[in-house]
PDB file of N, CA and C in Angstrom:
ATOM      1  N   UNK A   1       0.824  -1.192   0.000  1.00  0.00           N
ATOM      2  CA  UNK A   1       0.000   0.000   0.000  1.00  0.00           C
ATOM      3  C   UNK A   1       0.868   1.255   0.000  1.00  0.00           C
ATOM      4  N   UNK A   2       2.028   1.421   0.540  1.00  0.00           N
ATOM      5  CA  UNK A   2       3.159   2.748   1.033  1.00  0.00           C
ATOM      6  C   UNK A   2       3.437   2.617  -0.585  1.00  0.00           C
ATOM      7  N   UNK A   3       3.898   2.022  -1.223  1.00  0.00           N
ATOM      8  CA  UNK A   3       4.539   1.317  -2.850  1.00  0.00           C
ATOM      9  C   UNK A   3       3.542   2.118  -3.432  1.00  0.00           C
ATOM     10  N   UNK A   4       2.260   2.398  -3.331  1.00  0.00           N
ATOM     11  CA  UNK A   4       1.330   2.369  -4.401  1.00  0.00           C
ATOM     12  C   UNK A   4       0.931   4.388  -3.804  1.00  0.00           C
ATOM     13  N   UNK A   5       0.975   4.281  -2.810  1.00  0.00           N
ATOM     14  CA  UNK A   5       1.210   6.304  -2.490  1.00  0.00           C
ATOM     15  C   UNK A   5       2.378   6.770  -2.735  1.00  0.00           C
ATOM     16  N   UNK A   6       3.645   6.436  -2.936  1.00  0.00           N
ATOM     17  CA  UNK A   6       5.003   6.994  -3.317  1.00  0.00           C
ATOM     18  C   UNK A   6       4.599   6.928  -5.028  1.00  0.00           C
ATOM     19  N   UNK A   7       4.234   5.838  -5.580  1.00  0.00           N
ATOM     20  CA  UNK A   7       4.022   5.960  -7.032  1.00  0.00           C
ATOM     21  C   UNK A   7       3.206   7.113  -7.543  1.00  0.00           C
ATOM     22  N   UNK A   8       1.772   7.159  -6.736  1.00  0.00           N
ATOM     23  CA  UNK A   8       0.978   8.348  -6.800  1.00  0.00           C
ATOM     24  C   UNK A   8       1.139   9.819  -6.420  1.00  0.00           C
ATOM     25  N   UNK A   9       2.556   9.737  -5.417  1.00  0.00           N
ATOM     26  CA  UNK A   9       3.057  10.909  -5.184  1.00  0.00           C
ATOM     27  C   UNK A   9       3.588  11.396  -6.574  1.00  0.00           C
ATOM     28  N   UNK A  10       4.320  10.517  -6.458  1.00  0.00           N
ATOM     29  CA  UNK A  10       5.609  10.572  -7.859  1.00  0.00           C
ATOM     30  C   UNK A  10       5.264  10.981  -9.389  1.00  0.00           C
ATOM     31  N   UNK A  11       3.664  10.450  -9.426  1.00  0.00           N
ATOM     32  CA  UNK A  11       3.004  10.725 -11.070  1.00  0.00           C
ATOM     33  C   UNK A  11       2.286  12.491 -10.480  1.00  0.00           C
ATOM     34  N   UNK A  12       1.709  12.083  -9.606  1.00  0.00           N
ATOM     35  CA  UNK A  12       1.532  13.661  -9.417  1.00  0.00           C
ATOM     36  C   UNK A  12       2.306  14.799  -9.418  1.00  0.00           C
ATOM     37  N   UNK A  13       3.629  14.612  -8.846  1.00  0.00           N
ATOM     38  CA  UNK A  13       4.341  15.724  -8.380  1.00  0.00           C
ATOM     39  C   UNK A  13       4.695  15.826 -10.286  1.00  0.00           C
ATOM     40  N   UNK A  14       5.322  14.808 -10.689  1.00  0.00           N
ATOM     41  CA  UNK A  14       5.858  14.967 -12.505  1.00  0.00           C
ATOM     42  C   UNK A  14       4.549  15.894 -13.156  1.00  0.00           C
ATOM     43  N   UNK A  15       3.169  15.280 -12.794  1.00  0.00           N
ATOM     44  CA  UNK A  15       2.241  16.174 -13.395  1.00  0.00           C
ATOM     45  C   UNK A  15       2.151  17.818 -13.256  1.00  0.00           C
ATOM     46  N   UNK A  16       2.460  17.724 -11.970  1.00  0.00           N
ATOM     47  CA  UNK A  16       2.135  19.280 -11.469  1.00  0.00           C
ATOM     48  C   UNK A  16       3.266  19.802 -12.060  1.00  0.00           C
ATOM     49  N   UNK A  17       4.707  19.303 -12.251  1.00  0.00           N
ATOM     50  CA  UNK A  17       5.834  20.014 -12.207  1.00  0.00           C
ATOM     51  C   UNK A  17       6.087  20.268 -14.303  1.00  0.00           C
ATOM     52  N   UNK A  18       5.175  19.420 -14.712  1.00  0.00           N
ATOM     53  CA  UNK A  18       4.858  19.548 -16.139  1.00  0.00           C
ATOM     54  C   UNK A  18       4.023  20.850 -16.604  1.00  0.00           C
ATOM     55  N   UNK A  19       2.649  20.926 -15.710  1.00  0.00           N
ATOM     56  CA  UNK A  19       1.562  22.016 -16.111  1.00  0.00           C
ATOM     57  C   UNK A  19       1.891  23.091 -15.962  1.00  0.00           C
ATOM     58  N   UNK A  20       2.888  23.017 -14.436  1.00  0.00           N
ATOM     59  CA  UNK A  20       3.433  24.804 -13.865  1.00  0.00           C
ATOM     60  C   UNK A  20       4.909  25.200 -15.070  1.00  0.00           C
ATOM     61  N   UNK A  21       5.099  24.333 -15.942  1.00  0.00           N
ATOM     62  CA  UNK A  21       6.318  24.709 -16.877  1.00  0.00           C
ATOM     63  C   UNK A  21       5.374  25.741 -18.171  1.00  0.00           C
ATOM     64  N   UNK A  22       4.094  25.052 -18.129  1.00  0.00           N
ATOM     65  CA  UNK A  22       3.111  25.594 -19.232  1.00  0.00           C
ATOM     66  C   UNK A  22       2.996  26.560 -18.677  1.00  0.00           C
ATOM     67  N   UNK A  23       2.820  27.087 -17.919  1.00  0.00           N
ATOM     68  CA  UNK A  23       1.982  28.064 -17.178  1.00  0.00           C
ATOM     69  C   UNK A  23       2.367  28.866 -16.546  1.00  0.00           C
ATOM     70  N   UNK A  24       3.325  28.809 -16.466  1.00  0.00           N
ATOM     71  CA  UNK A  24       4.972  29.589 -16.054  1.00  0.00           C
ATOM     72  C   UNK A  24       4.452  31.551 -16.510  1.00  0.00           C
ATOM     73  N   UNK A  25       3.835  31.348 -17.210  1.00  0.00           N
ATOM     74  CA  UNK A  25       3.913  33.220 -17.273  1.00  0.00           C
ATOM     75  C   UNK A  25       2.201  33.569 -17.820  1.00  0.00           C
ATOM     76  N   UNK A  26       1.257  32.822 -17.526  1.00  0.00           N
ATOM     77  CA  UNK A  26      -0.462  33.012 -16.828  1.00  0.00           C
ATOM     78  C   UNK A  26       0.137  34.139 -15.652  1.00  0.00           C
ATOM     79  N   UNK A  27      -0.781  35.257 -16.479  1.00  0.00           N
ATOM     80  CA  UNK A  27      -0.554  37.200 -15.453  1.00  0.00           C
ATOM     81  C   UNK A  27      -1.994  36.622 -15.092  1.00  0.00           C
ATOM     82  N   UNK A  28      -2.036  37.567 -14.032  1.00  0.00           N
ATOM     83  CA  UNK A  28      -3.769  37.924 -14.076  1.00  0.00           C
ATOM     84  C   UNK A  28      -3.949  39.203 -14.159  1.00  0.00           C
ATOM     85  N   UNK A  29      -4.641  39.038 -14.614  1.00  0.00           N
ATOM     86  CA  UNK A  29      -5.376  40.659 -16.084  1.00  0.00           C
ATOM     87  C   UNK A  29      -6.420  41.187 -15.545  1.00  0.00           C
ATOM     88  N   UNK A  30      -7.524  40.713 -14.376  1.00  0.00           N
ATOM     89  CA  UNK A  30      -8.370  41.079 -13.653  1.00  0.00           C
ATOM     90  C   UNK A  30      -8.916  40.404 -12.449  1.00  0.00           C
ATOM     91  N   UNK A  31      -8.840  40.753 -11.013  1.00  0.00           N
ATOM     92  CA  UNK A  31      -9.344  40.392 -10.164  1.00  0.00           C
ATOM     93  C   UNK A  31     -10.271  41.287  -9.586  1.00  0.00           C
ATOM     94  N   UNK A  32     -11.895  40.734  -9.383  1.00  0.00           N
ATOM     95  CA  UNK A  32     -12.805  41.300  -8.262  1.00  0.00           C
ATOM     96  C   UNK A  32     -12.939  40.780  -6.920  1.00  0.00           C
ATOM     97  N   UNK A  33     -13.235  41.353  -5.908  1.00  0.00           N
ATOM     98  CA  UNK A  33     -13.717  40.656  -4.958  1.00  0.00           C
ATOM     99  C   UNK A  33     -14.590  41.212  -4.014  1.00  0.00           C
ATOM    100  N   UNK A  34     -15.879  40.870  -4.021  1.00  0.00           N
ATOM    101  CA  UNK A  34     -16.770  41.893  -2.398  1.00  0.00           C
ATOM    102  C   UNK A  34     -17.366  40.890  -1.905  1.00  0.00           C
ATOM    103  N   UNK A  35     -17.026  40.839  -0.571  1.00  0.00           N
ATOM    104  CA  UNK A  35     -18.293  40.024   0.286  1.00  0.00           C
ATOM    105  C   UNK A  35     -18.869  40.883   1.090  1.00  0.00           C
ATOM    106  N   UNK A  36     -19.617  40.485   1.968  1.00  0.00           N
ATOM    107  CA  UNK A  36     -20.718  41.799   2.634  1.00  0.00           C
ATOM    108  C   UNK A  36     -20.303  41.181   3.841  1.00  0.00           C
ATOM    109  N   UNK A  37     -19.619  39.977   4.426  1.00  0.00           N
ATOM    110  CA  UNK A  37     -19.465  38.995   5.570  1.00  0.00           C
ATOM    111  C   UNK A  37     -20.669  38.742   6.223  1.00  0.00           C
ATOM    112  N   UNK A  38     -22.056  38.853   5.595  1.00  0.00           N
ATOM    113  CA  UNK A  38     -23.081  38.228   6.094  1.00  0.00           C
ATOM    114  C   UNK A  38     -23.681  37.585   5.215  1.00  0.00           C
ATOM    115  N   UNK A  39     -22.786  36.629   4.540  1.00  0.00           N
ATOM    116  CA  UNK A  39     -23.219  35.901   3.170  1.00  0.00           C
ATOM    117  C   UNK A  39     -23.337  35.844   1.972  1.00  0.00           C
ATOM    118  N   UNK A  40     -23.487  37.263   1.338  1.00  0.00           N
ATOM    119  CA  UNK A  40     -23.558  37.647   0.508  1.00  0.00           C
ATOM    120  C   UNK A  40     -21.683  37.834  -0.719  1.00  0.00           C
ATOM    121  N   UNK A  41     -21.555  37.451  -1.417  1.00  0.00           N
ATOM    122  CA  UNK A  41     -20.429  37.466  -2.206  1.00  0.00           C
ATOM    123  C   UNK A  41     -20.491  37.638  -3.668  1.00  0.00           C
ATOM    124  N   UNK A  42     -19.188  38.147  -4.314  1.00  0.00           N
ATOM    125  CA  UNK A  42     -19.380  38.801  -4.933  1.00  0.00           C
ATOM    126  C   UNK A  42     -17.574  38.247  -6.008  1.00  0.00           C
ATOM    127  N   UNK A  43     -17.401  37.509  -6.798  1.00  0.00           N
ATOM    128  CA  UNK A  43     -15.998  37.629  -7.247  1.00  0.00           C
ATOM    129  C   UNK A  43     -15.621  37.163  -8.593  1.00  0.00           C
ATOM    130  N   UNK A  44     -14.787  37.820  -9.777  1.00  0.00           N
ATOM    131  CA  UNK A  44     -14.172  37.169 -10.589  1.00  0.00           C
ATOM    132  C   UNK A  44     -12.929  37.601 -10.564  1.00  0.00           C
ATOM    133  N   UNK A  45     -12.235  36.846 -11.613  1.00  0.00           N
ATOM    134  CA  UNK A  45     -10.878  36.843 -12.802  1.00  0.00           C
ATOM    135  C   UNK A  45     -10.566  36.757 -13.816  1.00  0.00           C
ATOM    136  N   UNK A  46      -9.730  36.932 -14.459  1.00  0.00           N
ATOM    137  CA  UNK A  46      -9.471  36.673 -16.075  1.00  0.00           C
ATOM    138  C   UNK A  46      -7.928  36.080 -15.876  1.00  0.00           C
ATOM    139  N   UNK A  47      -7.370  35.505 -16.738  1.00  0.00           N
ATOM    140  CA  UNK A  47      -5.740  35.249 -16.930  1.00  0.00           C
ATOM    141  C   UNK A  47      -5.765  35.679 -17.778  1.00  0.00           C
ATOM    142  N   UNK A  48      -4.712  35.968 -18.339  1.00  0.00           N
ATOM    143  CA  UNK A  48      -3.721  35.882 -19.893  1.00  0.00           C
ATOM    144  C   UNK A  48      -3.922  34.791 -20.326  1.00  0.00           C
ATOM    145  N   UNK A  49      -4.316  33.546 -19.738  1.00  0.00           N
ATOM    146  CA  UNK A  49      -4.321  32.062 -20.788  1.00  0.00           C
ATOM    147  C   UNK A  49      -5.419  32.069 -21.309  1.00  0.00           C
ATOM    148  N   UNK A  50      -6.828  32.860 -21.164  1.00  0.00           N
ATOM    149  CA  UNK A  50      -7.812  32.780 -21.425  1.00  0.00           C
ATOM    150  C   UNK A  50      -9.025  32.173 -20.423  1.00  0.00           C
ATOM    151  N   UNK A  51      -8.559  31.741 -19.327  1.00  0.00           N
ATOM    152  CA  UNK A  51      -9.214  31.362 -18.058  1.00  0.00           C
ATOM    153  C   UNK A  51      -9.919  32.397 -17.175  1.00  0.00           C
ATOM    154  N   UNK A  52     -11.175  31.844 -17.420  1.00  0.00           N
ATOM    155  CA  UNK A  52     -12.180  33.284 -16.654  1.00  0.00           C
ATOM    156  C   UNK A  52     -12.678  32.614 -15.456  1.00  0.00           C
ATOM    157  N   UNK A  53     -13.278  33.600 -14.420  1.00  0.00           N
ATOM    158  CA  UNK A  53     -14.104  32.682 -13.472  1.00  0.00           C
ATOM    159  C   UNK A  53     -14.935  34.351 -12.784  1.00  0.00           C
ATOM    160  N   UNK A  54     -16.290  33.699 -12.510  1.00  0.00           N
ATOM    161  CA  UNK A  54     -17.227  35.161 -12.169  1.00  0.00           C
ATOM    162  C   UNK A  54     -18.636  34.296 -11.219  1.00  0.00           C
ATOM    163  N   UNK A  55     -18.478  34.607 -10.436  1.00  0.00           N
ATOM    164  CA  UNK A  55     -19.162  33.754  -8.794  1.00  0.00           C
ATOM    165  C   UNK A  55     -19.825  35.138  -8.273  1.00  0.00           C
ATOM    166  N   UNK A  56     -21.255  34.834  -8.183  1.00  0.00           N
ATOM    167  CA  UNK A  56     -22.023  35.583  -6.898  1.00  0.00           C
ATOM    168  C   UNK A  56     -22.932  34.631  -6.102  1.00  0.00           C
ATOM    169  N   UNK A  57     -23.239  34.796  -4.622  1.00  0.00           N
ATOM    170  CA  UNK A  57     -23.722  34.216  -3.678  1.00  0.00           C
ATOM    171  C   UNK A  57     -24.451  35.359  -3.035  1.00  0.00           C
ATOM    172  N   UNK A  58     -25.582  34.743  -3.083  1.00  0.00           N
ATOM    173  CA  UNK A  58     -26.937  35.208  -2.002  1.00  0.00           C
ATOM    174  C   UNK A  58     -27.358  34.869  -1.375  1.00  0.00           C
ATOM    175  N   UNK A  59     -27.918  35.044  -0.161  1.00  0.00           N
ATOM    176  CA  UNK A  59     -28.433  34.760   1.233  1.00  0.00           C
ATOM    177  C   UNK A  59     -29.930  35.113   0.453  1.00  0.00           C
ATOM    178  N   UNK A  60     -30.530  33.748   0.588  1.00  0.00           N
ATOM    179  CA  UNK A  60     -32.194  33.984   0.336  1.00  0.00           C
ATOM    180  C   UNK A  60     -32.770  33.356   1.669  1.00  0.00           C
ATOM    181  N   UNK A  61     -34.117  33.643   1.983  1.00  0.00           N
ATOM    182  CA  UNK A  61     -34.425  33.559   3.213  1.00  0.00           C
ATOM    183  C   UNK A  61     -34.300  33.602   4.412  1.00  0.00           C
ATOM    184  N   UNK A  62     -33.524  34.667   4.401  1.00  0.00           N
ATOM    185  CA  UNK A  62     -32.632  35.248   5.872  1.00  0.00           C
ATOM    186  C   UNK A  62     -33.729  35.546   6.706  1.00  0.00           C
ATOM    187  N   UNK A  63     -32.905  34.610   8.099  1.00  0.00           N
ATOM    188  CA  UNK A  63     -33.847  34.631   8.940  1.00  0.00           C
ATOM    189  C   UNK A  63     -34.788  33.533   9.400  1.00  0.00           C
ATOM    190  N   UNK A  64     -35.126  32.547   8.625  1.00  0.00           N
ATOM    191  CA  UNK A  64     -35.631  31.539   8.078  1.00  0.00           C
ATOM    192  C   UNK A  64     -34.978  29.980   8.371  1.00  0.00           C
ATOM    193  N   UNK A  65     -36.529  29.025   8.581  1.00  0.00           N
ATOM    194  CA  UNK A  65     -35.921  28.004   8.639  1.00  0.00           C
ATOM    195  C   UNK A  65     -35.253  27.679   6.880  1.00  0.00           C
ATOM    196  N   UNK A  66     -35.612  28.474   5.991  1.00  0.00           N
ATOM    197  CA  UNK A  66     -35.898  27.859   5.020  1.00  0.00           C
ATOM    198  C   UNK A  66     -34.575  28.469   4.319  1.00  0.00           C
ATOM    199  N   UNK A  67     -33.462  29.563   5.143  1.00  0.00           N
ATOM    200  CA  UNK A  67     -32.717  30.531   4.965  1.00  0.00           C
ATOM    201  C   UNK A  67     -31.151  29.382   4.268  1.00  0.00           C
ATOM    202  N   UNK A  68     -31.067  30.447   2.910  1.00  0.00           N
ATOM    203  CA  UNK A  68     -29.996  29.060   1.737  1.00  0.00           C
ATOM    204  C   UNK A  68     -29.357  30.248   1.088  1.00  0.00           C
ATOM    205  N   UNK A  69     -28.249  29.489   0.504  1.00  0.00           N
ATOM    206  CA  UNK A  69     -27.897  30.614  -0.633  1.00  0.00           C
ATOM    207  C   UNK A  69     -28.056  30.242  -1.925  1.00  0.00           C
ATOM    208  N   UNK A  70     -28.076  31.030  -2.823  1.00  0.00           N
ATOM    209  CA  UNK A  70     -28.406  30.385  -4.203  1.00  0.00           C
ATOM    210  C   UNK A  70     -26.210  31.188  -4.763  1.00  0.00           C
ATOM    211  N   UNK A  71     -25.604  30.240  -5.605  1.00  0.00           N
ATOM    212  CA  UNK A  71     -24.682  30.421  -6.359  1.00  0.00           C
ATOM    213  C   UNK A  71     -25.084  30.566  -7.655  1.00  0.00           C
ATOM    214  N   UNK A  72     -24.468  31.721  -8.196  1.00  0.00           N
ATOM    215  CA  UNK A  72     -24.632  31.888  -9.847  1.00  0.00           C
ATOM    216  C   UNK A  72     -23.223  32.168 -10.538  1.00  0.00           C
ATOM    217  N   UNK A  73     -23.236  31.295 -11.594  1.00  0.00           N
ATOM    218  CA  UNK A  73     -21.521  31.865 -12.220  1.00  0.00           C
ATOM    219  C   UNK A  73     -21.647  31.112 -13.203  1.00  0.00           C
ATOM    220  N   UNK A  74     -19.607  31.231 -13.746  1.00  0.00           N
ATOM    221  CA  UNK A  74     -19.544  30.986 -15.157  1.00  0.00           C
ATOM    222  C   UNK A  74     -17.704  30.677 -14.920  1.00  0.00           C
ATOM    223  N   UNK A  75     -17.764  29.832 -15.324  1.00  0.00           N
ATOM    224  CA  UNK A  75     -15.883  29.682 -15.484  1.00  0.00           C
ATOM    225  C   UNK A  75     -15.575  29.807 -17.054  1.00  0.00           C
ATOM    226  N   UNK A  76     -14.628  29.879 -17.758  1.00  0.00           N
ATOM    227  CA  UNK A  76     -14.206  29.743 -19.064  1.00  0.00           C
ATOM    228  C   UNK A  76     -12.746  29.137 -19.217  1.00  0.00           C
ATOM    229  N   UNK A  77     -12.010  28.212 -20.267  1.00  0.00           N
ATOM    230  CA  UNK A  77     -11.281  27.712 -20.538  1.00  0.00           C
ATOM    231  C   UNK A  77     -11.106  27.643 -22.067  1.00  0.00           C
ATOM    232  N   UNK A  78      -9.617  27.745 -22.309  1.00  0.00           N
ATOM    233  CA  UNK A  78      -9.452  27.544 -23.782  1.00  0.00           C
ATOM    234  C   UNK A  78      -8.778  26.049 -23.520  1.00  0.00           C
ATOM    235  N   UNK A  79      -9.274  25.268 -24.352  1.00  0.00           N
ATOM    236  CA  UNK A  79      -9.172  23.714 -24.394  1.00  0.00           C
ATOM    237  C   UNK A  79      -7.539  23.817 -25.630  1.00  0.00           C
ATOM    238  N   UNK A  80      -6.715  22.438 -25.434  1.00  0.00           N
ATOM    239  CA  UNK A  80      -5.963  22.213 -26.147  1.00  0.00           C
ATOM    240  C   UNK A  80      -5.994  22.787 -28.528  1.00  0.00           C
ATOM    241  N   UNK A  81      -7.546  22.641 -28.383  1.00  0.00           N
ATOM    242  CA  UNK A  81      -7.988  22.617 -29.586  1.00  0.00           C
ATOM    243  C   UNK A  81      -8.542  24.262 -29.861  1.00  0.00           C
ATOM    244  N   UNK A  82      -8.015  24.822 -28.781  1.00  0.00           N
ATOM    245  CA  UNK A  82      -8.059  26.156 -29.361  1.00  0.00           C
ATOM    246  C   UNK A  82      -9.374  26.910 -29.206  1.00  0.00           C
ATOM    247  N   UNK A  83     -10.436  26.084 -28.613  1.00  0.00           N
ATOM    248  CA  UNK A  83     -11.857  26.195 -28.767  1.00  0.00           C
ATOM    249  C   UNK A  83     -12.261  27.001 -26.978  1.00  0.00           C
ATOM    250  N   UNK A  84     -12.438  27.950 -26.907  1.00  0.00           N
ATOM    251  CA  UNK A  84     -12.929  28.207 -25.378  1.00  0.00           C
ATOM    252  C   UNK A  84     -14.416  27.903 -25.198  1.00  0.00           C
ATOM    253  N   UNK A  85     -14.285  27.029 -23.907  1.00  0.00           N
ATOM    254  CA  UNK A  85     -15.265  26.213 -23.653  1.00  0.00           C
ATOM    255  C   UNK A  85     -15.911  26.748 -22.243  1.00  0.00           C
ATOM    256  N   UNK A  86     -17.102  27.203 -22.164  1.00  0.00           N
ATOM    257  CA  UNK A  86     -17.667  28.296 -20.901  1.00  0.00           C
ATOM    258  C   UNK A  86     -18.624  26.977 -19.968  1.00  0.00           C
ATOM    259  N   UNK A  87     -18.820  27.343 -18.931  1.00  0.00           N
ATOM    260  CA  UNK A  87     -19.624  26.442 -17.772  1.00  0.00           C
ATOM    261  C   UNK A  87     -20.518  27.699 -17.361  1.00  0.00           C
ATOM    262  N   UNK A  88     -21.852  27.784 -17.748  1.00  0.00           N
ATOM    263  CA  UNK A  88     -22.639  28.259 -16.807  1.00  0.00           C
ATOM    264  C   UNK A  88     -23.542  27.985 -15.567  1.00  0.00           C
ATOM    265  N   UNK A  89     -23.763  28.143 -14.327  1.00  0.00           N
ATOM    266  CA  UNK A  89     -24.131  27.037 -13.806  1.00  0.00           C
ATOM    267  C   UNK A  89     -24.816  28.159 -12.737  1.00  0.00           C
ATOM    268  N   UNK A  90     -26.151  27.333 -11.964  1.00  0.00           N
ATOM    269  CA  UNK A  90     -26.667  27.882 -10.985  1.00  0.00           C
ATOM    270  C   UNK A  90     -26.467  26.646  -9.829  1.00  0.00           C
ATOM    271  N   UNK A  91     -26.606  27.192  -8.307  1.00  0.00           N
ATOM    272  CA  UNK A  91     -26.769  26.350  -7.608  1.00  0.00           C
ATOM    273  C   UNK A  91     -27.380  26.596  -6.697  1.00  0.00           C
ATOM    274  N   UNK A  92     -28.838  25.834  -5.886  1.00  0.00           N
ATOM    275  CA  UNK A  92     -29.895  25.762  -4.971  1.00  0.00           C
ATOM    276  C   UNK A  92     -29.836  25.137  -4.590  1.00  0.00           C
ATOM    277  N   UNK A  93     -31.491  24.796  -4.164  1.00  0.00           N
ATOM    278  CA  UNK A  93     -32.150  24.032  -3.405  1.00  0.00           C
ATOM    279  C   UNK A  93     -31.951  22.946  -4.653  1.00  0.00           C
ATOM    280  N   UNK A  94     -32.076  22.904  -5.962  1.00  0.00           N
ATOM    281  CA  UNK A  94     -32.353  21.932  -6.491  1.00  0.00           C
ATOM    282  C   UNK A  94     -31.087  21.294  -7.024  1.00  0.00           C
ATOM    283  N   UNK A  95     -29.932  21.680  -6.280  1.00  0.00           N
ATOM    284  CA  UNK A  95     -28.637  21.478  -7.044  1.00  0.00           C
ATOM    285  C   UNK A  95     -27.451  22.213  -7.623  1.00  0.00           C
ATOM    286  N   UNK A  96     -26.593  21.258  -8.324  1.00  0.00           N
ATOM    287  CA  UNK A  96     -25.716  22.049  -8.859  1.00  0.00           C
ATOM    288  C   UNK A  96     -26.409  21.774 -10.535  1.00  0.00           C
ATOM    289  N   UNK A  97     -26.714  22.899 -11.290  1.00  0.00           N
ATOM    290  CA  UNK A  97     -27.282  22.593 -12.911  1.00  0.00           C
ATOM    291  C   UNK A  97     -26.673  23.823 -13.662  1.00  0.00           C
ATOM    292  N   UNK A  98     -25.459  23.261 -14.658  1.00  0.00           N
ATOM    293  CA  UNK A  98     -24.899  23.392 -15.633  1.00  0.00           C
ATOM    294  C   UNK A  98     -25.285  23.692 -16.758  1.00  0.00           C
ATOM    295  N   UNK A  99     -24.718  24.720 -17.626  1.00  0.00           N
ATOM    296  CA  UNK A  99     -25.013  24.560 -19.083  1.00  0.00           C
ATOM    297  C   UNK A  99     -24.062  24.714 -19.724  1.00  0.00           C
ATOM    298  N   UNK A 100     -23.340  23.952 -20.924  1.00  0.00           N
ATOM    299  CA  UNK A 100     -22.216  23.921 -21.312  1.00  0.00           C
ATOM    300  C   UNK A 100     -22.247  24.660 -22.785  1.00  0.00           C
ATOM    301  N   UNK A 101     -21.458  25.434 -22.881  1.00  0.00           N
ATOM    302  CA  UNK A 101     -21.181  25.822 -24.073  1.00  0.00           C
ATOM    303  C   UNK A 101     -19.580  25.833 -24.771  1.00  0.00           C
ATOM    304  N   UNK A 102     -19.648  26.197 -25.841  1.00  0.00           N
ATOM    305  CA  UNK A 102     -18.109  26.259 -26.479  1.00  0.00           C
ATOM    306  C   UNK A 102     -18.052  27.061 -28.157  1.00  0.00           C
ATOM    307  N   UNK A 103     -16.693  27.801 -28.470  1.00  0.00           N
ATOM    308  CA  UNK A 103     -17.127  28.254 -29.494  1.00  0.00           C
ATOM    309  C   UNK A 103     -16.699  27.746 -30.699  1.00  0.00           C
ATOM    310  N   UNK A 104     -16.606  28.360 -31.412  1.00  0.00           N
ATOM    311  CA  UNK A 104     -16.711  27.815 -33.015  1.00  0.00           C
ATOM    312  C   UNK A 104     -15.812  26.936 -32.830  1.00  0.00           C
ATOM    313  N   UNK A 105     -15.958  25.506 -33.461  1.00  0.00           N
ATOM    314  CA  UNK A 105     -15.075  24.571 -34.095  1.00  0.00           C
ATOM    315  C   UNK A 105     -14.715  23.553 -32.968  1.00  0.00           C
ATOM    316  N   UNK A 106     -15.474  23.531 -31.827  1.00  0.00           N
ATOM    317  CA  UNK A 106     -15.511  22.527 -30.925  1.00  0.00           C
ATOM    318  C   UNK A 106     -16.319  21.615 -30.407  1.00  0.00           C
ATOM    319  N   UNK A 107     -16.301  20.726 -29.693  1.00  0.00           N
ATOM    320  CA  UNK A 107     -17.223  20.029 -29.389  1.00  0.00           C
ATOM    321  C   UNK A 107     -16.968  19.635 -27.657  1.00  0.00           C
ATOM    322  N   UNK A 108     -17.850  19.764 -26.939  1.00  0.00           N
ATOM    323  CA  UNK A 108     -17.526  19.189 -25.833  1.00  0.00           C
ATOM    324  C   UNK A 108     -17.292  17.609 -25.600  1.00  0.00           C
ATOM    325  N   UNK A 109     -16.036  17.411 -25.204  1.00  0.00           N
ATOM    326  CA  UNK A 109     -16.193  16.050 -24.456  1.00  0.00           C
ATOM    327  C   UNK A 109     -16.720  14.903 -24.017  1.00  0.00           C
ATOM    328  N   UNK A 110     -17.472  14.234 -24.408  1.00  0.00           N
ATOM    329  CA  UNK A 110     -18.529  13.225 -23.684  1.00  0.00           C
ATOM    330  C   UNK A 110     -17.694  13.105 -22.284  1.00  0.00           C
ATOM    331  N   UNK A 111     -16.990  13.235 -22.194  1.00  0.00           N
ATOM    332  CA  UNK A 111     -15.987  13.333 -20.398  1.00  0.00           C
ATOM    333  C   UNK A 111     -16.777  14.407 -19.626  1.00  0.00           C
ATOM    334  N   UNK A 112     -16.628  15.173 -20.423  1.00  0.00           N
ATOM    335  CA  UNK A 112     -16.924  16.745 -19.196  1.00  0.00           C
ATOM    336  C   UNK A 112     -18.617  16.870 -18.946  1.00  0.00           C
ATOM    337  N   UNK A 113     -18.822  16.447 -20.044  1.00  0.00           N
ATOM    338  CA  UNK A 113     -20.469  16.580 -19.853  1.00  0.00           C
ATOM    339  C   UNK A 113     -21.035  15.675 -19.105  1.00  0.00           C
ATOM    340  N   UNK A 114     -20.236  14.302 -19.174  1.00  0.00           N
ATOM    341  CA  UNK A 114     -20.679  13.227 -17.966  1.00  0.00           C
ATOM    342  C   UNK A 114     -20.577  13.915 -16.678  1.00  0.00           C
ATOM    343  N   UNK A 115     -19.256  14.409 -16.396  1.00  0.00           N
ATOM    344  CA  UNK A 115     -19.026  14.601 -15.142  1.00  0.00           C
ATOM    345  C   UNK A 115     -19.380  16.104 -14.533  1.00  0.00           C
ATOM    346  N   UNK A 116     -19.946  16.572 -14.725  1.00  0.00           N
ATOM    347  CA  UNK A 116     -20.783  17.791 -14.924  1.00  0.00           C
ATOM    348  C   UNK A 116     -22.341  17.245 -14.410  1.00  0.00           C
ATOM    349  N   UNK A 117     -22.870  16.943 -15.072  1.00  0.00           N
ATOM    350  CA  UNK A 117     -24.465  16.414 -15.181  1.00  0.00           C
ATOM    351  C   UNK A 117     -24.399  14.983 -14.567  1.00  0.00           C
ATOM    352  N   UNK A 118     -23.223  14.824 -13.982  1.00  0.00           N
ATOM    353  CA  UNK A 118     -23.607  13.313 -13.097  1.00  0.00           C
ATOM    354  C   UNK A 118     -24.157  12.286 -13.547  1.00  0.00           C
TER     355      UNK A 118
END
C-alpha cells in the first residue's frame, strides 16, 4: 500500500511540475472581490491564458428556517484545440445545474459533460 502512495506521489508531483512549466507566465489581467461577511459574495478573474471565473452568492431567506444561498456563475477555458469552452451554472435548493457551451469549431467532451451532469 506505502509502494502504491510513493508511485501516486511521484506521477503527481511529474504532473504538477509539467503544467506549472506551461503556465509559467499566466498574469492575471483582472481580479474582483466583495463580500458583505453576512453571506452575501461577490468575485471574478481573467488570466492571460484565457481562463475566466465570475461567482455571486446570495443569502435567500434570511432569517428563516428555510434561509440558503443560491450560487450563480460561469468559469471559461481555452481547451488544447483552441476552442474556449464556458460552464454556466446555478446552484440551490435543487442542485448544482450546468449549461455547457463552447465556441466555433468545438465540441464538448462526452468526459466533461458526464461529469458535470452526473
Amino acid at each position: 500500500m506505502f509502494k502504491l502512495f510513493v508511485i501516486l506521489g511521484l506521477v503527481a508531483a511529474t504532473w504538477t511540475a509539467s503544467q506549472g512549466a506551461k503556465n509559467e507566465d499566466v498574469q492575471i489581467l483582472r481580479y474582483d472581490n466583495d463580500n458583505d461577511g453576512i453571506g452575501s459574495y461577490r468575485f471574478a478573474f481573467e488570466q492571460s491564458d484565457g481562463n475566466k471565473r465570475e461567482e455571486q452568492g446570495d443569502v435567500i431567506n434570511a432569517g428563516t428556517d428555510d434561509e440558503s444561498i443560491v450560487v450563480k456563475g460561469s468559469y471559461s477555458w481555452v481547451g488544447p484545440d483552441g476552442v474556449t469552452y464556458t460552464v454556466t451554472y446555478v446552484a440551490d435548493d435543487k442542485g448544482f445545474q450546468p449549461t455547457i457551451e463552447q465556441g466555433p469549431g468545438g465540441s464538448i467532451p462526452p468526459g466533461i459533460v458526464a461529469s458535470l451532469l452526473g
